[in-house]
C-alpha atoms as a PDB file:
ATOM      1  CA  UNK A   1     -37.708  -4.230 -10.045  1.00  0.00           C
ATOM      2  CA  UNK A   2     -36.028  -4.359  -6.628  1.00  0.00           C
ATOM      3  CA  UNK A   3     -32.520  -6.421  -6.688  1.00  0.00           C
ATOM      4  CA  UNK A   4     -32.025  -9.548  -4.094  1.00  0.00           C
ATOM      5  CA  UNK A   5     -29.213  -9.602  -2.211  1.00  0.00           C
ATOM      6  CA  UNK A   6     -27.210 -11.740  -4.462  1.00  0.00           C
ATOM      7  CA  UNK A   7     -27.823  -9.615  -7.381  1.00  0.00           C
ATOM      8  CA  UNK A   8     -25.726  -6.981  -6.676  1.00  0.00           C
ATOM      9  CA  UNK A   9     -21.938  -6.338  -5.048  1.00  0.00           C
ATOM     10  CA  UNK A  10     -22.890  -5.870  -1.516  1.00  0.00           C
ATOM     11  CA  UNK A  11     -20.439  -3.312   0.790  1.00  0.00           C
ATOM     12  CA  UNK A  12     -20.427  -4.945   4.366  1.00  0.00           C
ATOM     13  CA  UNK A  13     -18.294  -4.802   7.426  1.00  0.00           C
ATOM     14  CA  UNK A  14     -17.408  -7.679  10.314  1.00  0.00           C
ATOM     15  CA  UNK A  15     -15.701  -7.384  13.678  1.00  0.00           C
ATOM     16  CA  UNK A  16     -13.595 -10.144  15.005  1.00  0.00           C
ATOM     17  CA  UNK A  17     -13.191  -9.196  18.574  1.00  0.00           C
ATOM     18  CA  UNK A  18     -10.385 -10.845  19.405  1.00  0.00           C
ATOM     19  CA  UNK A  19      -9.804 -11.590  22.989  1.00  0.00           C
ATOM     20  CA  UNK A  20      -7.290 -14.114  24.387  1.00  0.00           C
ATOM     21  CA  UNK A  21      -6.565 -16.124  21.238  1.00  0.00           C
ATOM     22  CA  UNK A  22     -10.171 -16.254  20.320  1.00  0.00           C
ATOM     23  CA  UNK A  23     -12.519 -14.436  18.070  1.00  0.00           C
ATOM     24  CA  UNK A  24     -16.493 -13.746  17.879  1.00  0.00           C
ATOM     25  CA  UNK A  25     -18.593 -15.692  15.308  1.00  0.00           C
ATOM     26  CA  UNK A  26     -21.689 -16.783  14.910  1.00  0.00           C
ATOM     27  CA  UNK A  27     -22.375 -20.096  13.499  1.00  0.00           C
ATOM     28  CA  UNK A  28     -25.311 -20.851  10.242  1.00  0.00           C
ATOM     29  CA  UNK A  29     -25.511 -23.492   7.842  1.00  0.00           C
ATOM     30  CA  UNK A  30     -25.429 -23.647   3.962  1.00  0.00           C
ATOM     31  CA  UNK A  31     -28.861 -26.022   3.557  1.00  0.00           C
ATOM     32  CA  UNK A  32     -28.044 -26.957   0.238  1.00  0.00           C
ATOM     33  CA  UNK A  33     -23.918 -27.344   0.277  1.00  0.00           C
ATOM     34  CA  UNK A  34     -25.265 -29.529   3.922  1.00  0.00           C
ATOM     35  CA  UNK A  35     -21.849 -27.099   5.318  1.00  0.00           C
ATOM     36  CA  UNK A  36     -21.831 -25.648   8.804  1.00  0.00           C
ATOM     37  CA  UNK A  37     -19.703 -22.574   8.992  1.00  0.00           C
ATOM     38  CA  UNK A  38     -19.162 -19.595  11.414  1.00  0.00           C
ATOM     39  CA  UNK A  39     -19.070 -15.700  10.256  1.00  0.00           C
ATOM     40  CA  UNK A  40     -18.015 -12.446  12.586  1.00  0.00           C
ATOM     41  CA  UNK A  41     -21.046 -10.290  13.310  1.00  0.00           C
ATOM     42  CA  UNK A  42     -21.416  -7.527  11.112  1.00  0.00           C
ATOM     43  CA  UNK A  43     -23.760  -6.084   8.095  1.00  0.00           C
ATOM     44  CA  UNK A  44     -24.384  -3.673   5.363  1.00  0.00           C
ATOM     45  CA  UNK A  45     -22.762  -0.251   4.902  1.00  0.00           C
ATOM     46  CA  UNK A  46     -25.683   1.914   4.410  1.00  0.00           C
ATOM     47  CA  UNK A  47     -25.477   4.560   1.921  1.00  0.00           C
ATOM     48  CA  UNK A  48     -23.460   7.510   2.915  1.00  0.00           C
ATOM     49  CA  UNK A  49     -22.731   5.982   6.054  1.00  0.00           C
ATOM     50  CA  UNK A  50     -18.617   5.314   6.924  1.00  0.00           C
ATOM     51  CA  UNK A  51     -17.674   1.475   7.899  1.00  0.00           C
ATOM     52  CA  UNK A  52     -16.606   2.555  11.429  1.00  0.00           C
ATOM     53  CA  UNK A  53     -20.573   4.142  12.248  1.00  0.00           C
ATOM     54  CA  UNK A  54     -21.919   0.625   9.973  1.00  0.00           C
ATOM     55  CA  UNK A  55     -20.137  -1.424  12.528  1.00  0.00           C
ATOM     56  CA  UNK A  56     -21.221  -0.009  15.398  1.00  0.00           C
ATOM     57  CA  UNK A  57     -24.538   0.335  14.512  1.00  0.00           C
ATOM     58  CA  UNK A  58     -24.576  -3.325  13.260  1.00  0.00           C
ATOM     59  CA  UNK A  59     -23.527  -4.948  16.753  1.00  0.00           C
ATOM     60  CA  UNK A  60     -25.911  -2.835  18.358  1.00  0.00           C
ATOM     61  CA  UNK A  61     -28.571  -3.893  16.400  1.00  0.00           C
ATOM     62  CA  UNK A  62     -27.189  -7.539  16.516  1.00  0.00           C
ATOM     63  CA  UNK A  63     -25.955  -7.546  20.392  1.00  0.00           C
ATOM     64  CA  UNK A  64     -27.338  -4.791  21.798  1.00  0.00           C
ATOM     65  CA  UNK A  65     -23.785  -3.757  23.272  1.00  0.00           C
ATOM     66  CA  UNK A  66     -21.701  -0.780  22.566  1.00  0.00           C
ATOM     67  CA  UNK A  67     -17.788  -1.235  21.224  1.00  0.00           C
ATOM     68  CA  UNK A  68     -14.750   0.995  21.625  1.00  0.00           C
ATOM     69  CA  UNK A  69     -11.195   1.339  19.748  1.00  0.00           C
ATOM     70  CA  UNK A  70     -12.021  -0.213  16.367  1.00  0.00           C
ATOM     71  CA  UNK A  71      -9.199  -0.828  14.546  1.00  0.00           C
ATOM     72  CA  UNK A  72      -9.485  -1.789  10.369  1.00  0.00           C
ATOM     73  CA  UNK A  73      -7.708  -4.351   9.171  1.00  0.00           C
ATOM     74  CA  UNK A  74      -8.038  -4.926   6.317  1.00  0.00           C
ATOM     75  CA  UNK A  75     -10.324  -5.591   3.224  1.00  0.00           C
ATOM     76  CA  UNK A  76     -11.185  -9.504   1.622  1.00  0.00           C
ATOM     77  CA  UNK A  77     -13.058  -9.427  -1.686  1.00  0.00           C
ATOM     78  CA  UNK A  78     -15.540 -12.085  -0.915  1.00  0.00           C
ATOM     79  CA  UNK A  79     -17.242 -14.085  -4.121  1.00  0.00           C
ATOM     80  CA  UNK A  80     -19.482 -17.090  -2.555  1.00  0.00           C
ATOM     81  CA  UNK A  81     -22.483 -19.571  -3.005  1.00  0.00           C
ATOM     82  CA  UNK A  82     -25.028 -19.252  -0.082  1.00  0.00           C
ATOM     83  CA  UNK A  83     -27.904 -21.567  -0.535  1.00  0.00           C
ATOM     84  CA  UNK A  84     -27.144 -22.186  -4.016  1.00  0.00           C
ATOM     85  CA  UNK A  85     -27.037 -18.381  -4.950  1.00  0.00           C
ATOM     86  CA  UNK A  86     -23.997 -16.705  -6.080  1.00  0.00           C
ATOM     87  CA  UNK A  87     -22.479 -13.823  -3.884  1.00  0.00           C
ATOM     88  CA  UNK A  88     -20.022 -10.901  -4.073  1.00  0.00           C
ATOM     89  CA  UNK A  89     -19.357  -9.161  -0.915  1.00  0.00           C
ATOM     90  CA  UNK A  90     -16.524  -6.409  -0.402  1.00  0.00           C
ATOM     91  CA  UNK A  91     -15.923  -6.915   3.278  1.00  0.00           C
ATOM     92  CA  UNK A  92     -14.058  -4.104   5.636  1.00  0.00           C
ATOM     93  CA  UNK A  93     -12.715  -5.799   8.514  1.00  0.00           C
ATOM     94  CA  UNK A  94     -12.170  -4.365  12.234  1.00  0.00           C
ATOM     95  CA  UNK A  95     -11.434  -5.437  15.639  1.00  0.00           C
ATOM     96  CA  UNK A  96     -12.907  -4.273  18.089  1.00  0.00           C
ATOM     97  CA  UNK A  97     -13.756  -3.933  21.925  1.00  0.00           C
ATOM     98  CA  UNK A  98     -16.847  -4.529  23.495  1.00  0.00           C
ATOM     99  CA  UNK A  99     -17.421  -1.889  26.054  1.00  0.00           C
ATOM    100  CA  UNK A 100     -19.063  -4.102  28.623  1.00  0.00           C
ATOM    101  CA  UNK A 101     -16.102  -6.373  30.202  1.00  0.00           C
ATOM    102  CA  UNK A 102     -18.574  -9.275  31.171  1.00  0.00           C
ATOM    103  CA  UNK A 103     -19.423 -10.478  27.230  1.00  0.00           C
ATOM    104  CA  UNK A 104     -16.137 -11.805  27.420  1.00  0.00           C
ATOM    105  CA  UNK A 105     -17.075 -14.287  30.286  1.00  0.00           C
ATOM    106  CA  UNK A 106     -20.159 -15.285  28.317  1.00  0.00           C
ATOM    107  CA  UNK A 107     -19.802 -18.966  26.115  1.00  0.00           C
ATOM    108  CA  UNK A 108     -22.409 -18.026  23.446  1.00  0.00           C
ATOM    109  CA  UNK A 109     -23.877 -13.925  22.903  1.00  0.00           C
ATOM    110  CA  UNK A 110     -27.290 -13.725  21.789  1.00  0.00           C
ATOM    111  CA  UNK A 111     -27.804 -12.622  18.237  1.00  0.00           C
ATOM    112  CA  UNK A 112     -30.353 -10.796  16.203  1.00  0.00           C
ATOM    113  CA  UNK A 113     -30.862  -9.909  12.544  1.00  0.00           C
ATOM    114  CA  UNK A 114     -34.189  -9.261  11.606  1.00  0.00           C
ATOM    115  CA  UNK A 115     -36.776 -12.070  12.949  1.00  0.00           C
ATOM    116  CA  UNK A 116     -33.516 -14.427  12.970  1.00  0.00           C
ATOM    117  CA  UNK A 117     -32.139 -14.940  16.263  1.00  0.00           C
ATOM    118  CA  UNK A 118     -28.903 -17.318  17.059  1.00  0.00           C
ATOM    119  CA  UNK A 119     -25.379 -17.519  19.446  1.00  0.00           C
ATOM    120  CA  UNK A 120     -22.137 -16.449  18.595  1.00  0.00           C
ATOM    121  CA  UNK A 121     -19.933 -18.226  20.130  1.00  0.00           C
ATOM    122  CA  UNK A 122     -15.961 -17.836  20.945  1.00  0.00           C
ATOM    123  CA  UNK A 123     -13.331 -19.404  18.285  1.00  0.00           C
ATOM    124  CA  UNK A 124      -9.654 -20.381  18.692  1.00  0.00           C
ATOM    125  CA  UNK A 125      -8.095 -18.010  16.322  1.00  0.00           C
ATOM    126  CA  UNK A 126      -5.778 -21.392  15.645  1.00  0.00           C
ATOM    127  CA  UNK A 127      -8.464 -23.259  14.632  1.00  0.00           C
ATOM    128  CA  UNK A 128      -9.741 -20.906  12.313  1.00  0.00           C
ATOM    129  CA  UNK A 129      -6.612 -19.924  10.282  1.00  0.00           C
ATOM    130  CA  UNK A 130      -6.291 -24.046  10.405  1.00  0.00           C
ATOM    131  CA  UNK A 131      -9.063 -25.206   9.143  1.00  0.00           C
ATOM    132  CA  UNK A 132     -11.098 -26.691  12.174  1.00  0.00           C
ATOM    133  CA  UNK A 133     -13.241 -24.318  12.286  1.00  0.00           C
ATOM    134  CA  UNK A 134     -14.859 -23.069   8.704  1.00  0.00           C
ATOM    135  CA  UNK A 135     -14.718 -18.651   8.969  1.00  0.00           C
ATOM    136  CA  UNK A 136     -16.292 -16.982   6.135  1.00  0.00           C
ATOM    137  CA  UNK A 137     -14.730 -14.810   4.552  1.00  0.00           C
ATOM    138  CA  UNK A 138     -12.175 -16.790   3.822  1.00  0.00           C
ATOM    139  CA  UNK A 139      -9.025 -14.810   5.402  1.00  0.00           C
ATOM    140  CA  UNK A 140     -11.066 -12.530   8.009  1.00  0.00           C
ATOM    141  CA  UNK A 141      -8.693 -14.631  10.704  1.00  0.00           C
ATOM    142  CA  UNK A 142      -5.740 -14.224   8.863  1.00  0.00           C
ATOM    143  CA  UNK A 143      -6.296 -10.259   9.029  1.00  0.00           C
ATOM    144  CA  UNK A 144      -5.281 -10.423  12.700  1.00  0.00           C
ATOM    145  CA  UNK A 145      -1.434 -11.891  12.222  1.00  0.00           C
ATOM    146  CA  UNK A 146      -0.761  -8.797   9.848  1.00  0.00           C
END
């Protein structure tokens, strides 16, 4: 019997990039809680694999662009509903630094994940850690004031 994602505690990682007051996210809805929200690029920690390689593999995979001098921040325990399905994440955080100067200039950075593609766009780290803008996990902003 293979396990769905939401049946199991789930070891990922995210990168904030924060730049100027603002942070990377990419924004996806929750169809049945009819709740936009925004969540820093990142993914699963692959077996044997340390968070620092998972996250830059992930953005690779997601962006297609390289990072430099990741820095951990911290770690948020993350229990959720997505789409009606309970979730339990335990979430390493970094920062990071693209190492392509020009994404910063970009308003929106492609994304892929899988067949899914979508924009991440930049955030006021204000309006995150005040409620404007909804950032899952809850306290991945915060991370950055330690």
């Amino acid at each position: 019997m293979k396990l769905k994602w939401h049946e199991f505690t789930r070891p990922i990682v995210i990168c904030l990039f924060s730049h100027n007051g603002m942070i990377l996210a990419d924004k996806a809805r929750d169809t049945v809680k009819d709740q936009e929200f925004y969540r820093p690029l990142g993914g699963m920690i692959e077996f044997g694999e340390h968070s620092s390689d998972a996250v830059k593999r992930e953005i690779m995979e997601e962006t297609g662009q390289e990072i430099k001098n990741l820095k951990y921040l911290g770690t948020i325990e993350n229990l959720f509903t997505y789409e009606g399905k309970q979730g339990h994440e335990i979430v390493l955080v970094y920062d990071a630094e693209f190492i392509n100067p020009e994404v910063y200039n970009l308003p929106e950075i492609n994304v892929t994940e899988g067949s899914i593609r979508s924009k991440a766009c930049w955030l006021p780290v204000k309006d995150c850690t005040r409620g404007k803008y909804r950032l899952y996990p809850e306290g991945a902003a915060e991370l950055l004031t330690l």
